[in-house]
Protein backbone atom coordinates (compact mmCIF):
# COMPACT_ATOMS: atom_id res chain seq x y z
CA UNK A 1 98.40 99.37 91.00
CA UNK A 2 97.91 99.68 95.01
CA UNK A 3 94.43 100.65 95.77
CA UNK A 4 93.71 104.12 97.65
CA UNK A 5 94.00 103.73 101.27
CA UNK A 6 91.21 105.76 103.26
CA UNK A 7 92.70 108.25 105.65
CA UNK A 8 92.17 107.71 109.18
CA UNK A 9 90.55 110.78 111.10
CA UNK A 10 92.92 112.55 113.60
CA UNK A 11 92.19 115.12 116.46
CA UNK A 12 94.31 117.53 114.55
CA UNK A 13 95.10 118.64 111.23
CA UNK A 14 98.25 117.31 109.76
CA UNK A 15 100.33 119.38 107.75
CA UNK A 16 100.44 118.62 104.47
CA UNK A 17 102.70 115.90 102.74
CA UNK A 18 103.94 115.06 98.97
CA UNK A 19 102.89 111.01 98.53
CA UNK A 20 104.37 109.03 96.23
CA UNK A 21 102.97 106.09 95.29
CA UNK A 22 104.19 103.57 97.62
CA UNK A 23 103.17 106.27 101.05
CA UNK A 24 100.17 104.37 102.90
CA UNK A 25 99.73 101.51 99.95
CA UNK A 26 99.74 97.39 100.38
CA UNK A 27 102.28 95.42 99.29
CA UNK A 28 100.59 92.05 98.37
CA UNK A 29 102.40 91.48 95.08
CA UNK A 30 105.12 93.03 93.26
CA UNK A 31 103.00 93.98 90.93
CA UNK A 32 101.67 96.60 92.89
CA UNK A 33 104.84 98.49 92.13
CA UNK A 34 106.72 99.86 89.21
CA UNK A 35 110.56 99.08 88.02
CA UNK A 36 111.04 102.95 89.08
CA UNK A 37 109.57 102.14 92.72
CA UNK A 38 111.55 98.76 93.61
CA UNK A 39 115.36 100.75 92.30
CA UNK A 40 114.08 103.75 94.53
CA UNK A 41 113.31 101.06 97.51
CA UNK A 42 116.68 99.51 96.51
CA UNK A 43 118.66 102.76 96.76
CA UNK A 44 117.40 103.05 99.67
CA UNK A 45 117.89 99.89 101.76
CA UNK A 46 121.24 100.88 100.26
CA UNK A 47 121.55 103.92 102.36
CA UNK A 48 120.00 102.65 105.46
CA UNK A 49 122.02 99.50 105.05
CA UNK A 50 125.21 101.92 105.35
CA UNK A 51 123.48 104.18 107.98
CA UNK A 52 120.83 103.27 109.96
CA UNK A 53 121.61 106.31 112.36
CA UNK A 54 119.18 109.13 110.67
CA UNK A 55 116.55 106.52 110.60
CA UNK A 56 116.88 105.64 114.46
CA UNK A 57 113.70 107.63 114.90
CA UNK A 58 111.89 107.43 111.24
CA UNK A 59 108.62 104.87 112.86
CA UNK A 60 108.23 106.28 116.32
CA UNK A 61 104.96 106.60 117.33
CA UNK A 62 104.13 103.53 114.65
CA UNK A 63 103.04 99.94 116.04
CA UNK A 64 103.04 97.45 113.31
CA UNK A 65 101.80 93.95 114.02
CA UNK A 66 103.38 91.31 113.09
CA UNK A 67 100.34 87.84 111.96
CA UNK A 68 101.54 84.57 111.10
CA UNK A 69 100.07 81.33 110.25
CA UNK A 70 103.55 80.01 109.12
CA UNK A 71 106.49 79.77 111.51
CA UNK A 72 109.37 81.96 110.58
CA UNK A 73 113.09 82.29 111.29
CA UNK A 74 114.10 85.18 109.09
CA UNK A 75 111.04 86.97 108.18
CA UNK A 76 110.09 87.36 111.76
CA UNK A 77 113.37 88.54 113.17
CA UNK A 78 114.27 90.73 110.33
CA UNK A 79 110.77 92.72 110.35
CA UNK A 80 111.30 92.80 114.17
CA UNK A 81 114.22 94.00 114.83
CA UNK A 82 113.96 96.02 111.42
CA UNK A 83 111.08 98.39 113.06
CA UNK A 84 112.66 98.30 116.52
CA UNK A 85 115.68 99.77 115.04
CA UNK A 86 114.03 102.60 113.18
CA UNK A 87 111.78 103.36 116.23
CA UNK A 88 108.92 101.48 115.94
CA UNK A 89 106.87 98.56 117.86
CA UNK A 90 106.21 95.52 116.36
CA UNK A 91 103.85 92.94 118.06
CA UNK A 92 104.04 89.42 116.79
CA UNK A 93 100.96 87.41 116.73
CA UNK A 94 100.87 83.48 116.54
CA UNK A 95 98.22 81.95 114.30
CA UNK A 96 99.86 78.54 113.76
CA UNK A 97 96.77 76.76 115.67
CA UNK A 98 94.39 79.58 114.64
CA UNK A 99 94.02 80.62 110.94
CA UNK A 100 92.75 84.04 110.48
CA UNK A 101 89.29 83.81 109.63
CA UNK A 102 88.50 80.94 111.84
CA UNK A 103 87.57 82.49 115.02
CA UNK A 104 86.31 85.29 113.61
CA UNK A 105 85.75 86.66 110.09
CA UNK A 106 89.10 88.40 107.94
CA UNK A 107 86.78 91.25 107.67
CA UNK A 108 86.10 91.85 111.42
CA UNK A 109 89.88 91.16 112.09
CA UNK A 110 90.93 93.71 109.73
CA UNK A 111 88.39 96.26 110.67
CA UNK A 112 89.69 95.81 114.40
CA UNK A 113 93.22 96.08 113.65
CA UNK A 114 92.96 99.74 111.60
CA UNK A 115 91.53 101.05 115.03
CA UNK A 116 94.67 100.07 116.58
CA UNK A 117 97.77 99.86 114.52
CA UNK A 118 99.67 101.34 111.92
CA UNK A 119 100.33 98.32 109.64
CA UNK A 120 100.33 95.06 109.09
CA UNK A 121 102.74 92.16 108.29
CA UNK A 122 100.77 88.81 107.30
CA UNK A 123 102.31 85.47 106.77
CA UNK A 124 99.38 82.93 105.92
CA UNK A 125 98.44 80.03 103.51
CA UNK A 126 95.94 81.78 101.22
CA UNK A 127 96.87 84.66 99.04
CA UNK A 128 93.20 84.86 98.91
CA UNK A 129 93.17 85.93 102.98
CA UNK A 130 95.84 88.80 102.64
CA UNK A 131 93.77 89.99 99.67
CA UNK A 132 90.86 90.31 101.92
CA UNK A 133 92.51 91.69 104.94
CA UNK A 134 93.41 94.39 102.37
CA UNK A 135 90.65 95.30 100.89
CA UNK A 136 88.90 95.25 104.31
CA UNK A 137 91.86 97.49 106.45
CA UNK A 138 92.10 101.13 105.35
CA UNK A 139 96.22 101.13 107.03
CA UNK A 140 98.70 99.29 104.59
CA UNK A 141 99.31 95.15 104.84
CA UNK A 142 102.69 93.99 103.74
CA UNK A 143 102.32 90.00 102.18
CA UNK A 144 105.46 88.42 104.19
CA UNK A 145 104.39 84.91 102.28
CA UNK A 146 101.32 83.66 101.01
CA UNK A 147 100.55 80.23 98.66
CA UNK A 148 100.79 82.38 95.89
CA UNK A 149 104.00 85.01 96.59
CA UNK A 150 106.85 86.07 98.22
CA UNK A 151 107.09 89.55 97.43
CA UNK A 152 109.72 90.63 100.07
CA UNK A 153 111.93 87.69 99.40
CA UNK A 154 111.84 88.86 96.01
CA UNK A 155 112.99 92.17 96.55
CA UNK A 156 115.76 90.74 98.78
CA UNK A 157 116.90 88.47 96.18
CA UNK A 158 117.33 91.25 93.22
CA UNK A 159 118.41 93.72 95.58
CA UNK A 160 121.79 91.44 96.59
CA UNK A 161 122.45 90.79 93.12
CA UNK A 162 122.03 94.57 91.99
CA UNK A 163 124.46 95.07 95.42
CA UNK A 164 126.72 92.39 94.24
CA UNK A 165 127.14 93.18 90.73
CA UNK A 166 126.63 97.07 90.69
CA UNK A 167 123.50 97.14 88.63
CA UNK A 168 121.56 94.43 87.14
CA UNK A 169 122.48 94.79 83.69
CA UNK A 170 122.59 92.07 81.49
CA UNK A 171 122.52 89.95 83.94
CA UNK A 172 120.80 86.46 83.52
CA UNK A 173 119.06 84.23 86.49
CA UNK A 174 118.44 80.55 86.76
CA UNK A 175 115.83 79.16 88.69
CA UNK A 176 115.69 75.09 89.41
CA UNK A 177 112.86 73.35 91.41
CA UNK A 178 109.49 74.06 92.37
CA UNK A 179 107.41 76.72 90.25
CA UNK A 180 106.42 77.82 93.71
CA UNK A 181 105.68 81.29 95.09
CA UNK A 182 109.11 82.37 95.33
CA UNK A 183 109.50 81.24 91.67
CA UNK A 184 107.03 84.02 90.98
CA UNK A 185 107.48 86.80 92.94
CA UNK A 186 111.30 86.49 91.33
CA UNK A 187 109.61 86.04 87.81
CA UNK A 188 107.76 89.33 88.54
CA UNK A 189 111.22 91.30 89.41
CA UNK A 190 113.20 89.64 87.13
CA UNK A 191 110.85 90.60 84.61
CA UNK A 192 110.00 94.10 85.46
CA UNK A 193 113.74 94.74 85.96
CA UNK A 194 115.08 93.80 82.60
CA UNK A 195 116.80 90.70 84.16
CA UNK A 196 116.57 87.83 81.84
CA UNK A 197 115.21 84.36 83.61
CA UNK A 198 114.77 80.47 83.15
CA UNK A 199 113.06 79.14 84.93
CA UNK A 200 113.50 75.17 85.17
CA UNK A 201 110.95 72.90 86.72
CA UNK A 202 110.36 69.36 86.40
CA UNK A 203 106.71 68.72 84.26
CA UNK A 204 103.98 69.08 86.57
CA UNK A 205 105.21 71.57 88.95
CA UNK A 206 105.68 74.69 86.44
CA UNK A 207 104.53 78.19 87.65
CA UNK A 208 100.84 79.28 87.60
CA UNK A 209 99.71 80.21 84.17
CA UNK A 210 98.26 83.40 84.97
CA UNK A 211 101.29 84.20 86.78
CA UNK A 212 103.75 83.33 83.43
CA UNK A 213 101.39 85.59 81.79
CA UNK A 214 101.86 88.63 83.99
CA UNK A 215 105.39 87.79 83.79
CA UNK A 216 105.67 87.68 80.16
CA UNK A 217 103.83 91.23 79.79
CA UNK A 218 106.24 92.72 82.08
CA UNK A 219 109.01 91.35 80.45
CA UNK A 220 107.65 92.51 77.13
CA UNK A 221 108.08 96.18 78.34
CA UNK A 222 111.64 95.98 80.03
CA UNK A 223 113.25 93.85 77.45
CA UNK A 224 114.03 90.86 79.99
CA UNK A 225 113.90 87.35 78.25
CA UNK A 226 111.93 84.62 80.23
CA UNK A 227 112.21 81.54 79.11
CA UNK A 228 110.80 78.25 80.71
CA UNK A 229 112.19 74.73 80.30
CA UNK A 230 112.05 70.74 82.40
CA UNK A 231 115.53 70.13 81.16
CA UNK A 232 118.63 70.84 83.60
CA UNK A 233 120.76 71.29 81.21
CA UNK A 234 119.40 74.64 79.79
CA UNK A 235 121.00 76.07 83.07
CA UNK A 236 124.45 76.71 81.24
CA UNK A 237 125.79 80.43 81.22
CA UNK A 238 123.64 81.77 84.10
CA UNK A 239 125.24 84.94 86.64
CA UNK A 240 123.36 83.09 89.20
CA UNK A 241 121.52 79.64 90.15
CA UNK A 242 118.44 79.92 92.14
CA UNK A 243 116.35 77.02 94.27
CA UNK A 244 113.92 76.55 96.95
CA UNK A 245 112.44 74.14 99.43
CA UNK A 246 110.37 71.07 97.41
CA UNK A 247 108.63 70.60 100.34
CA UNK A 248 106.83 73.82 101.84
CA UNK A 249 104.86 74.32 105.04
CA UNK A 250 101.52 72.07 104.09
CA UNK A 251 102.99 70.07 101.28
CA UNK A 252 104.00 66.78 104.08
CA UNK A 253 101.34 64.27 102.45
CA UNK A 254 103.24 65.32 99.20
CA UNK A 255 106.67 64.76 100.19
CA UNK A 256 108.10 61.12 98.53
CA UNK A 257 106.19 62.18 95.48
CA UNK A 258 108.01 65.41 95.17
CA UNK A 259 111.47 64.54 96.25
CA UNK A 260 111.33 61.82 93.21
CA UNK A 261 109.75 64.14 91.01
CA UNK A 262 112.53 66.93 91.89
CA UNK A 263 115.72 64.25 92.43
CA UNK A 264 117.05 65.51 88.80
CA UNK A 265 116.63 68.80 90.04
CA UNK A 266 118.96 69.37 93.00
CA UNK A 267 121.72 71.65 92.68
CA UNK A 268 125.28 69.89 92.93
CA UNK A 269 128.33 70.79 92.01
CA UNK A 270 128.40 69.86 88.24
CA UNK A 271 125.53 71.14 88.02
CA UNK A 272 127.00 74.58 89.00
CA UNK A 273 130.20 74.12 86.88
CA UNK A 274 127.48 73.71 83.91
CA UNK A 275 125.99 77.12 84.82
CA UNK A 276 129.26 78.71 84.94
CA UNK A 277 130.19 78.54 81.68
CA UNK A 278 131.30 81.32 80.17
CA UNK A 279 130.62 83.69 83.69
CA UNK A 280 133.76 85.01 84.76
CA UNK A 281 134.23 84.30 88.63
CA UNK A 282 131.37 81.25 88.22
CA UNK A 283 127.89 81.35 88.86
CA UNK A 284 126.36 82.65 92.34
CA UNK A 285 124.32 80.46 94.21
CA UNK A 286 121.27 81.78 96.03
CA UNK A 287 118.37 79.99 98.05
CA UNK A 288 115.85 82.25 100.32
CA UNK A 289 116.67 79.37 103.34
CA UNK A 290 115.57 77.14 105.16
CA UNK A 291 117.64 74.05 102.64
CA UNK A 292 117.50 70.87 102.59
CA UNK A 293 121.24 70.03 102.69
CA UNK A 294 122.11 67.19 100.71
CA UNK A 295 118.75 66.49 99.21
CA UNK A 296 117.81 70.14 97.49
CA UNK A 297 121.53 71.67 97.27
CA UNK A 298 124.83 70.25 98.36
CA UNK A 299 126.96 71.27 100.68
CA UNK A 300 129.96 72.17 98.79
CA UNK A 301 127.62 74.43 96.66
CA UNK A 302 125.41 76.36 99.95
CA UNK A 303 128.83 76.47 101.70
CA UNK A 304 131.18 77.51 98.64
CA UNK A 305 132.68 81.18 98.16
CA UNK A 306 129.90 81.70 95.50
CA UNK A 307 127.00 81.22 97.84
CA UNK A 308 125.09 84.52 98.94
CA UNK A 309 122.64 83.05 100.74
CA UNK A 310 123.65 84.80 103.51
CA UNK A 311 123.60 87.62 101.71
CA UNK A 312 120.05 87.47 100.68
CA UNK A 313 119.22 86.60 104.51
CA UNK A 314 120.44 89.90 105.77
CA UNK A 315 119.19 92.06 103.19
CA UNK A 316 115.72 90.59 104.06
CA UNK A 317 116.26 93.38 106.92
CA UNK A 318 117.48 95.90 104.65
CA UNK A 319 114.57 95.89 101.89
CA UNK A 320 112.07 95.68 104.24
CA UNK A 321 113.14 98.97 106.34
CA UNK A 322 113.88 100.48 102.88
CA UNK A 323 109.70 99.00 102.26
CA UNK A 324 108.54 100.25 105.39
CA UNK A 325 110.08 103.77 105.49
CA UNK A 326 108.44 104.79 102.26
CA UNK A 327 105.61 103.20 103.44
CA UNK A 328 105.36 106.08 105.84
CA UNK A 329 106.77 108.80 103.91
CA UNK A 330 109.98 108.62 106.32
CA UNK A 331 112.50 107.80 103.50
């Protein structure tokens, strides 16, 4: 449940407004959010995604700024040019050479930044420092990555196959690689949205225990199955096959260990003709990018007619407007 935000004081009164539960709240896990919020978030970053034009002018007067520890490609431009294109400002801020908290304490930073801007978007190492700028900020921080999840990726990911297929029903999701937090910010949405999941990891490198746990419990109440296994072969008769980098941002010193460890694990094209069995059309392939051609996925799979990663790229954009304008009470 997203904690209470404090309202900031204004020189005037503002008329009063009907708040749902998403208007002025963080978004540092899916968690934070019911099934009923993410389909109302899909629906719409469906409309926007057909017609951005009534929107042109939903964040002006907002600034929204933009901290990252991590270098980006797609989360940057797509909450950039996202916020420009409803109106906004978005300033980006480069902590690669300066983690927040270093120069100066997470509290101070946040407790700065609420005199200033309207939100924040926070890219970082430690779930543990997004917690903190939350809990420390009385405006809403959106978790664009952390050790720990990647709720907006997550949202991207379910929202292209619930785009693709017209609904998510009975739909059932592979995932092969690192138990990593993409793994489980999609075992949270999978789970809450009555997608069934397997999630396939080689031993050692399974998702966090507490995380399985939350997982599970959500599951439990939307009827999803999640099922965990080390053995490839369990992929068979899966709507779509997900992976991710087995190498993140910080993991260098691990790297031969983990490309042995995960060699079993890459996603070829048998491997995709295994999960296709019995899915008419085949199996959709999906990876949230940047890939390791030829060493995490090959090419004939990223490249083939099947592959949305492209798909999930773009709706980045989509899901996080959709995120942002309810956010604000503009949707």
């Amino acid at each position: 449940m997203a904690k209470k935000k404090a309202t900031r004081k204004s020189a005037k009164p503002r008329p009063a407004r009907k708040r749902s539960t998403m208007v002025g709240a963080d978004f540092l896990s899916l968690t934070q959010r019911s099934p009923a919020d993410v389909v109302s978030l899909f629906q719409t970053a469906a409309k926007v995604k057909r017609n951005i034009r009534p929107y042109r002018r939903a964040l002006e007067g907002t600034t929204t700024v933009l901290l990252f520890e991590k270098s980006s490609l797609r989360t940057r431009i797509t909450f950039e040019t996202g916020i420009n294109a409803l109106g906004g400002t978005a300033l980006y801020m480069d902590h690669a050479n300066q983690r927040l908290g270093e120069r100066e304490s997470v509290r101070d930073y946040g407790k700065n930044l609420e005199r200033w801007v309207d939100c924040v978007v926070a890219r970082v190492y430690r779930q543990s420092v997004i917690e903190e700028l939350a809990d420390n900020a009385s405006i809403p921080i959106i978790n664009a990555l952390s050790d720990r999840f990647h709720p907006c990726q997550a949202l991207a990911d379910l929202f292209s196959l619930w785009e693709r297929a017209g609904g998510l029903d009975g739909l059932r999701l592979a995932y092969i690689g690192d138990g990593n937090n993409v793994c489980h910010s999609l075992m949270h949405a999978a789970s809450m949205l009555g997608v069934d999941m397997t999630v396939i990891t080689p031993a050692g490198y399974s998702p966090a225990p507490d995380v399985v746990e939350e997982s599970l419990a959500l599951a439990a109440e939307s009827g999803a199955v999640l099922a965990f296994s080390h053995d490839p072969a369990v992929i068979e008769s899966h709507h779509a096959v997900y992976t991710d980098v087995w190498v993140s941002m910080g993991q260098a010193d691990e790297a031969g260990k983990r490309r042995s460890a995960f060699a079993d694990y890459a996603v070829t094209p048998s491997l995709m003709q295994t999960a296709s069995r019995g899915i008419k059309g085949g199996s959709l392939f999906m990876h949230c990018l940047p890939a390791l051609r030829g060493v995490e996925v090959m090419d004939e799979v990223i490249d083939a007619p099947t592959s949305i990663v492209y798909d999930q790229a773009e709706n980045r954009m989509h899901v996080q407007n959709a995120l942002l304008l309810h956010m604000f009470g503009k949707a």
